[in-house]
PDB file of N, CA and C in Angstrom:
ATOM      1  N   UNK A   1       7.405  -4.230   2.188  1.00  0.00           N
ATOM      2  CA  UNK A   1       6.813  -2.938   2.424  1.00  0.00           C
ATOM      3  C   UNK A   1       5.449  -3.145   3.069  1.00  0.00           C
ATOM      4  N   UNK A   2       4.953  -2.200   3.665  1.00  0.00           N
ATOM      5  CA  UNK A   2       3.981  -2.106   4.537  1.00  0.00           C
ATOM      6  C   UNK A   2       2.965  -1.152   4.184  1.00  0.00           C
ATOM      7  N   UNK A   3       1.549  -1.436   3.662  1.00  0.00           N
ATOM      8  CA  UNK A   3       0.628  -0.573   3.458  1.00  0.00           C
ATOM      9  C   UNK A   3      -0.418  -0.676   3.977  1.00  0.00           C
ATOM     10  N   UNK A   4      -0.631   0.680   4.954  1.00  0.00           N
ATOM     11  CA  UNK A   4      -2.008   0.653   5.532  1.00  0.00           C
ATOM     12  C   UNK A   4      -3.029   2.191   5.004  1.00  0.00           C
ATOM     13  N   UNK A   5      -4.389   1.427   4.948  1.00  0.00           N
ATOM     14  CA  UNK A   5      -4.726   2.322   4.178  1.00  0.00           C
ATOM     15  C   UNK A   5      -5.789   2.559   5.838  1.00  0.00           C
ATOM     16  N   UNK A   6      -6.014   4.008   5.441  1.00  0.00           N
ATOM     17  CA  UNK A   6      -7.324   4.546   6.685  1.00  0.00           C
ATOM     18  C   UNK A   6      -8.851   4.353   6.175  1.00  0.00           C
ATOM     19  N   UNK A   7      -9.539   3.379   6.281  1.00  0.00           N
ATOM     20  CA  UNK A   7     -10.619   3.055   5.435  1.00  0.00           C
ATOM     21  C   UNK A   7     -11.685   4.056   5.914  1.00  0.00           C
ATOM     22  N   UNK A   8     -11.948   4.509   7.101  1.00  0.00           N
ATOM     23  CA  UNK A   8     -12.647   5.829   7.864  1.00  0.00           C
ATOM     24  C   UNK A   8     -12.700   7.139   6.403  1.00  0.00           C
ATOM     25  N   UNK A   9     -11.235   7.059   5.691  1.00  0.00           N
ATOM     26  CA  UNK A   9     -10.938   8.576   4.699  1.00  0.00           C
ATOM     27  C   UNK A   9     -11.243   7.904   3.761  1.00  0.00           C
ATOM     28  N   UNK A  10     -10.908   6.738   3.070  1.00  0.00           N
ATOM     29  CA  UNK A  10     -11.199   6.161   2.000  1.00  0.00           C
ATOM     30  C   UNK A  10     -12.476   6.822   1.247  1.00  0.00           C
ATOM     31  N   UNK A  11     -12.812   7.150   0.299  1.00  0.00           N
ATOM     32  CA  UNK A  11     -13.838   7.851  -0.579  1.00  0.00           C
ATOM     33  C   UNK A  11     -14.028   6.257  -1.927  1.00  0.00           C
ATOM     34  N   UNK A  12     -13.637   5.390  -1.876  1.00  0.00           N
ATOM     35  CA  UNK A  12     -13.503   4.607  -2.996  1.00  0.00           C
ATOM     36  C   UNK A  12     -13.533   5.406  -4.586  1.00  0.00           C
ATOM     37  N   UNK A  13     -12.263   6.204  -4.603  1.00  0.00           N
ATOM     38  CA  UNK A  13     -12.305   6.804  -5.854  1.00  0.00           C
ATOM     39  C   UNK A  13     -11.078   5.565  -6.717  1.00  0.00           C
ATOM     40  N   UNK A  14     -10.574   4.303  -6.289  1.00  0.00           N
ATOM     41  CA  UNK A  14     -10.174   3.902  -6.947  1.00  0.00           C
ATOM     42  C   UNK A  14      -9.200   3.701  -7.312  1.00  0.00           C
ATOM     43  N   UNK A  15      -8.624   5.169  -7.146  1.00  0.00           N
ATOM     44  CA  UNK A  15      -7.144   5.424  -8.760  1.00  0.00           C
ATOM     45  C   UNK A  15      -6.216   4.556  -7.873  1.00  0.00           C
ATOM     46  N   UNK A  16      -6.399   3.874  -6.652  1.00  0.00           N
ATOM     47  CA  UNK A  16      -4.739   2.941  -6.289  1.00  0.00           C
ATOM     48  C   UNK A  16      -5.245   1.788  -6.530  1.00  0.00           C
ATOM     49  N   UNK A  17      -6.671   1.282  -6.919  1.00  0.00           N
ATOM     50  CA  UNK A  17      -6.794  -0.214  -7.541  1.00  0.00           C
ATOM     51  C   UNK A  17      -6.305   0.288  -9.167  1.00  0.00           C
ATOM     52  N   UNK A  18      -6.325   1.181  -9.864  1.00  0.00           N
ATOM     53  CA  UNK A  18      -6.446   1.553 -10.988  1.00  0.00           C
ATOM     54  C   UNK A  18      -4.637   0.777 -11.522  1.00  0.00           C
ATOM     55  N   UNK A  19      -4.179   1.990 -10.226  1.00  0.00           N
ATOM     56  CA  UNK A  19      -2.260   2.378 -10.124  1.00  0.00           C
ATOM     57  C   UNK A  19      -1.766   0.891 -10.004  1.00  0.00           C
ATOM     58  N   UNK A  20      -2.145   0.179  -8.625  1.00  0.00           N
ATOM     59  CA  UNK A  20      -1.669  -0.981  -8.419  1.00  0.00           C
ATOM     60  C   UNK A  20      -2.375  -1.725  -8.233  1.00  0.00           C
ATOM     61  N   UNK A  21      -2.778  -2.460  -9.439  1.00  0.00           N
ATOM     62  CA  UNK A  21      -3.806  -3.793  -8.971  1.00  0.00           C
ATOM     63  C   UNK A  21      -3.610  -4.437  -8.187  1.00  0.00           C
ATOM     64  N   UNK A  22      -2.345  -4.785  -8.189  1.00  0.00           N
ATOM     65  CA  UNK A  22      -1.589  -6.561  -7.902  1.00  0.00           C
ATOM     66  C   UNK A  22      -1.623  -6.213  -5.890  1.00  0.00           C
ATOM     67  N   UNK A  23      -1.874  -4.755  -5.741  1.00  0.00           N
ATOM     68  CA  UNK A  23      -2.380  -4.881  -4.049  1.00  0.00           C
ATOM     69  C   UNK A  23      -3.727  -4.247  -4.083  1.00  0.00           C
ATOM     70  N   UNK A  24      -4.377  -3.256  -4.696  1.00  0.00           N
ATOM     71  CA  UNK A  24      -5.607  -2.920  -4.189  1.00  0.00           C
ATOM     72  C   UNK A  24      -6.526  -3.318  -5.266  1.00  0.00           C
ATOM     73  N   UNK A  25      -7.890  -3.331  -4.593  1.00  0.00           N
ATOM     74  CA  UNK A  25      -8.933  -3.970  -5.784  1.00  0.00           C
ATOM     75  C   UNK A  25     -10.391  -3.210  -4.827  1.00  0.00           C
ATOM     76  N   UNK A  26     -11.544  -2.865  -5.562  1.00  0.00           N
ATOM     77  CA  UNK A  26     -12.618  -2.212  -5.358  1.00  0.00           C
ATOM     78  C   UNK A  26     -13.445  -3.969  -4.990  1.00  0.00           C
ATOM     79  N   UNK A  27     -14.239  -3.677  -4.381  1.00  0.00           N
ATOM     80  CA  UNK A  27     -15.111  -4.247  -3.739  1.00  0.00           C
ATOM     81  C   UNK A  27     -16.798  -3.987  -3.875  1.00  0.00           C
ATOM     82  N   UNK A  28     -17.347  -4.124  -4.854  1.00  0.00           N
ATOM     83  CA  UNK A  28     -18.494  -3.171  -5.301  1.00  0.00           C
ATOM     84  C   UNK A  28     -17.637  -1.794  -5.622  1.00  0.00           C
ATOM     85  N   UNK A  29     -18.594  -0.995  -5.151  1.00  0.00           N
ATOM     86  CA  UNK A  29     -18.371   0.186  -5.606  1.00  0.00           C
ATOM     87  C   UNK A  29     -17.719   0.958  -4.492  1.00  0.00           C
ATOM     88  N   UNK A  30     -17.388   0.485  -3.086  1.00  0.00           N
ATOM     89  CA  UNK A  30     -17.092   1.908  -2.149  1.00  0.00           C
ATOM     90  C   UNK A  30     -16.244   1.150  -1.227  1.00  0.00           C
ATOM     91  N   UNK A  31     -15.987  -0.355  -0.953  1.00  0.00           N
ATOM     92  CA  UNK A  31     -15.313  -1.150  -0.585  1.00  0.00           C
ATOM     93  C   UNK A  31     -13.881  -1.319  -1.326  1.00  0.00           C
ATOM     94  N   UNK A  32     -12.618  -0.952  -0.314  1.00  0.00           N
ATOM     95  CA  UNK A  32     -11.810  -0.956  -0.797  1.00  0.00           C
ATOM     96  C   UNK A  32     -10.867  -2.497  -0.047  1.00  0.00           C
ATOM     97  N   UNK A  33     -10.258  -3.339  -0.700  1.00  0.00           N
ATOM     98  CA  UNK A  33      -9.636  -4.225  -0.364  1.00  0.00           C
ATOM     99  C   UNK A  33      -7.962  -4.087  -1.200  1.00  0.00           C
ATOM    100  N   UNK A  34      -7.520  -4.878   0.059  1.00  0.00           N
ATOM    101  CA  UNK A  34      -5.879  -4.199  -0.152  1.00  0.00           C
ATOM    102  C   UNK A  34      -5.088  -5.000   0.667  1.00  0.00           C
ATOM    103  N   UNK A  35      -3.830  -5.809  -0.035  1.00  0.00           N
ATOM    104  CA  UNK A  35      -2.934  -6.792   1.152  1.00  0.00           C
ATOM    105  C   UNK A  35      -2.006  -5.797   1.377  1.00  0.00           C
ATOM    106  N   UNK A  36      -1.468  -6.252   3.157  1.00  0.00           N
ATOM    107  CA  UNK A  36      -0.975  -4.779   3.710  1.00  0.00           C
ATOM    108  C   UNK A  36       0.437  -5.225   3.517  1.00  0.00           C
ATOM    109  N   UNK A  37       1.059  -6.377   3.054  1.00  0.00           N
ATOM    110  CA  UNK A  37       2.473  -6.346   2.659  1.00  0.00           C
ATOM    111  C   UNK A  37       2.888  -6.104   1.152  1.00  0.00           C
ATOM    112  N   UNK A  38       3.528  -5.689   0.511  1.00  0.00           N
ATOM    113  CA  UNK A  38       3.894  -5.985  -0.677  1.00  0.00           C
ATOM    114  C   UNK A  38       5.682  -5.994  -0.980  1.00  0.00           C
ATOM    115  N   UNK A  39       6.045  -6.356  -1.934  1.00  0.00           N
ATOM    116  CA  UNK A  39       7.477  -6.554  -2.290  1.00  0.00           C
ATOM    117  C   UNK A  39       7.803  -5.313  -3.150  1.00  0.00           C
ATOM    118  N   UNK A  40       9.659  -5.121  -2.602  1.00  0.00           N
ATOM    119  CA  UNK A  40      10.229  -4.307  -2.942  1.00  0.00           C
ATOM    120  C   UNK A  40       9.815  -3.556  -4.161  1.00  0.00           C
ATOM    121  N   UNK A  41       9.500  -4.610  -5.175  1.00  0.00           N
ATOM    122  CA  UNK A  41       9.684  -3.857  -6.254  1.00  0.00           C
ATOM    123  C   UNK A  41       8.501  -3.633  -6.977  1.00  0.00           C
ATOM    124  N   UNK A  42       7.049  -2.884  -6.018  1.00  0.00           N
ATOM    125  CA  UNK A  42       6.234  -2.398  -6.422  1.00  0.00           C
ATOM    126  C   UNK A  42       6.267  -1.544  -5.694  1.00  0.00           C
ATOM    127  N   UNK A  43       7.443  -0.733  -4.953  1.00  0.00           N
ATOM    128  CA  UNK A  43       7.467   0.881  -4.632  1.00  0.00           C
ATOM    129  C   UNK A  43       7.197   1.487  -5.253  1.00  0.00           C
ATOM    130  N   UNK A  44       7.444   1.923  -7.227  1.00  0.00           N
ATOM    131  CA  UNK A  44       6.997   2.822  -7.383  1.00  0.00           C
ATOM    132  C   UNK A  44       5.525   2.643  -7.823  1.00  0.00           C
ATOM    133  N   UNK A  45       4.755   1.548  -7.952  1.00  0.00           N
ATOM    134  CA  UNK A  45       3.379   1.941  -8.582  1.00  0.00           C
ATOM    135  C   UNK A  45       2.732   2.141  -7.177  1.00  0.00           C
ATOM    136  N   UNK A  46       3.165   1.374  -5.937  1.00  0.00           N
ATOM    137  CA  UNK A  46       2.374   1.999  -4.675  1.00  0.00           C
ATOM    138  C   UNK A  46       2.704   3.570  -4.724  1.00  0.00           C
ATOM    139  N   UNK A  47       3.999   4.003  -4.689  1.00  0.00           N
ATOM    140  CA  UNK A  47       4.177   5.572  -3.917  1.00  0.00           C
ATOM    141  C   UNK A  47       3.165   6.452  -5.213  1.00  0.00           C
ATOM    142  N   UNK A  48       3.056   5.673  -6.655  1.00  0.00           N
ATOM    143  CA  UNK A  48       2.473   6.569  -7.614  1.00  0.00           C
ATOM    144  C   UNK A  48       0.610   6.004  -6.654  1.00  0.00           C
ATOM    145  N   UNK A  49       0.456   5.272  -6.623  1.00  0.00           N
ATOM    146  CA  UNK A  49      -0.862   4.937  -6.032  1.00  0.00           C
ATOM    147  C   UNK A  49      -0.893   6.024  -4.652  1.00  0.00           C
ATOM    148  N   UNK A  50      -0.050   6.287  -3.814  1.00  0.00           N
ATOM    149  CA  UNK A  50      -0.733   7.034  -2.746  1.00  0.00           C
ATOM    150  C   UNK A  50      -0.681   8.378  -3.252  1.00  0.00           C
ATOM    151  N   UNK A  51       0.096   8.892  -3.878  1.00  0.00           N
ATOM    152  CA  UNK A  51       0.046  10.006  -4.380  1.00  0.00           C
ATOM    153  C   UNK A  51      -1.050  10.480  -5.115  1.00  0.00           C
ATOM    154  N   UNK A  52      -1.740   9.509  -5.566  1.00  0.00           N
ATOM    155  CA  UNK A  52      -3.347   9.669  -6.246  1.00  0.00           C
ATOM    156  C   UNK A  52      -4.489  10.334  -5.962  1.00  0.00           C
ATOM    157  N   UNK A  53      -4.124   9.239  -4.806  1.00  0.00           N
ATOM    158  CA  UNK A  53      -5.568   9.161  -3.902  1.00  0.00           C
ATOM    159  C   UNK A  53      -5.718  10.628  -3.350  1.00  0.00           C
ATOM    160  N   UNK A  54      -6.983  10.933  -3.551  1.00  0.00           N
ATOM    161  CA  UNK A  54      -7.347  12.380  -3.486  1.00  0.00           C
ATOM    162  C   UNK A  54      -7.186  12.552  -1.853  1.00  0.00           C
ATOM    163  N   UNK A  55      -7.742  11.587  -1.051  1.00  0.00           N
ATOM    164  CA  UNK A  55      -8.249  11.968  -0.136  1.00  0.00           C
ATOM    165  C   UNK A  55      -6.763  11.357   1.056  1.00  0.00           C
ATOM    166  N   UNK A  56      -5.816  10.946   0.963  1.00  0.00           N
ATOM    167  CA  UNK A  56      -4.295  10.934   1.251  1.00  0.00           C
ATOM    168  C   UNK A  56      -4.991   9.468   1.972  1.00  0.00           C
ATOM    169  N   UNK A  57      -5.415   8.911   2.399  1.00  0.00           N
ATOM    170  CA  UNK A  57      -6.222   7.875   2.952  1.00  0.00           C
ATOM    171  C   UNK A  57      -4.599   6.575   2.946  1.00  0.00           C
ATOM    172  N   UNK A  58      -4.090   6.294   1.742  1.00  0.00           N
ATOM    173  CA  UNK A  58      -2.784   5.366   1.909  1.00  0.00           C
ATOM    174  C   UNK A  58      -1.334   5.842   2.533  1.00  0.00           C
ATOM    175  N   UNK A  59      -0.989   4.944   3.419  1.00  0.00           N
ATOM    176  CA  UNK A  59       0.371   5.495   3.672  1.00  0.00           C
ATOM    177  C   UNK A  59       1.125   4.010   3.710  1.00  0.00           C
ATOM    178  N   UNK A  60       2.731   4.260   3.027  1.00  0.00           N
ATOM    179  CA  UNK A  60       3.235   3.462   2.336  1.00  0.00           C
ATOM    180  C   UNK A  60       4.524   2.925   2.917  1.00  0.00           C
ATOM    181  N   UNK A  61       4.815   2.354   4.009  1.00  0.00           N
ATOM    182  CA  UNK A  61       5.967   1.950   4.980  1.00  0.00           C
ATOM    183  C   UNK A  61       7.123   1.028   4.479  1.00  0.00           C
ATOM    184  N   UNK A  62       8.092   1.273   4.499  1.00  0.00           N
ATOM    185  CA  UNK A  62       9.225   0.227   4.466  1.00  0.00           C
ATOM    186  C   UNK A  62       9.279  -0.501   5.946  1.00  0.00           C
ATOM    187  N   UNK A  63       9.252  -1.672   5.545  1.00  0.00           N
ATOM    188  CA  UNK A  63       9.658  -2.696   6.641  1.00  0.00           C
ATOM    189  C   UNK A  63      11.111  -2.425   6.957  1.00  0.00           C
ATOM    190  N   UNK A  64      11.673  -2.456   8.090  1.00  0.00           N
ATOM    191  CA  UNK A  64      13.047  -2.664   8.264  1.00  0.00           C
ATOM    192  C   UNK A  64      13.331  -4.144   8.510  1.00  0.00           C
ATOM    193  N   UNK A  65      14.853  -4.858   8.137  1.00  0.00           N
ATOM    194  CA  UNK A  65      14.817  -6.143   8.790  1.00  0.00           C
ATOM    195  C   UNK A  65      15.571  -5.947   9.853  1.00  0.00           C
ATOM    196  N   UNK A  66      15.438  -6.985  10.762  1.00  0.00           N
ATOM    197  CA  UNK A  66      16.071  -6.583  12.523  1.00  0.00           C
ATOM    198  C   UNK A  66      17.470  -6.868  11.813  1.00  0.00           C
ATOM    199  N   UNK A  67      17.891  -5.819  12.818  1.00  0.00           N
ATOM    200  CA  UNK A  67      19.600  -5.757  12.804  1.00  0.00           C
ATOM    201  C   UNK A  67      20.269  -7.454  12.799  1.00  0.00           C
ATOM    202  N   UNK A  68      20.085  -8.290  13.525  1.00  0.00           N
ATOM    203  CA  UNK A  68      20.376  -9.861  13.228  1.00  0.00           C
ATOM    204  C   UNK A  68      20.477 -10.123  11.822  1.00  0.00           C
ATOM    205  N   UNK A  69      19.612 -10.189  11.126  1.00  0.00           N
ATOM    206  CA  UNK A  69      19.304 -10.540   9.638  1.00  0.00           C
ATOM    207  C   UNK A  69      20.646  -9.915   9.040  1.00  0.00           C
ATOM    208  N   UNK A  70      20.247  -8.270   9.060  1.00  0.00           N
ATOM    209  CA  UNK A  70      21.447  -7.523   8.345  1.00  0.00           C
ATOM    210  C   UNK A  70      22.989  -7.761   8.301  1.00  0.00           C
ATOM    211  N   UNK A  71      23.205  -7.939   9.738  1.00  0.00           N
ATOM    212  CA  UNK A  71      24.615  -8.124   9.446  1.00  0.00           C
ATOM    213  C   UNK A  71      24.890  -9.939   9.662  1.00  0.00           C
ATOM    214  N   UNK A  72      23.933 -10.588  10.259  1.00  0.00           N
ATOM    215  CA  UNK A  72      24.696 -12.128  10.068  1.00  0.00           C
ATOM    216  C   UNK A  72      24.662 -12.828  11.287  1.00  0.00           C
ATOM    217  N   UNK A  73      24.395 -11.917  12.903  1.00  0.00           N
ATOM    218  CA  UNK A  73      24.967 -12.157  13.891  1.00  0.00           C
ATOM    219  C   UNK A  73      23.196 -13.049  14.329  1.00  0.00           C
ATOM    220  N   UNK A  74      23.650 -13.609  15.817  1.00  0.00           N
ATOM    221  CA  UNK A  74      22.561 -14.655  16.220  1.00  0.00           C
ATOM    222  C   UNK A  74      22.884 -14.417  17.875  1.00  0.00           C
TER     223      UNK A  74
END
């Protein structure tokens, strides 16, 4: 999965370092730091993390894998 956050809207209120540590973390107080990939199976504390954020600032992407991968072919 793919998360990019708009640091321009960012307000550092937190609640998605709060929601999901294991990708976002505060930086002092107004610095927000955040790895922009994460694995499947922290969809729901990210989608509960963007849903938080007051100021809509996260948006939360599924990677697709290229059609090759999916079915087998080369």
């Amino acid at each position: 999965m793919r998360i990019v956050v708009d640091l321009n809207r960012c307000q550092g209120y937190a609640q998605c370092a709060f929601l999901a540590p294991e990708v976002f973390a505060m930086h002092g107080e107004e610095a927000l730091l955040y790895r922009p990939e994460a694995d499947e199976a922290q969809r729901e504390k990210l989608a509960q993390a963007a849903a938080a954020c007051p100021v809509q600032a996260i948006l939360v992407d599924a990677v697709d894998a290229p059609a090759e991968a999916v079915s087998g072919e080369r």
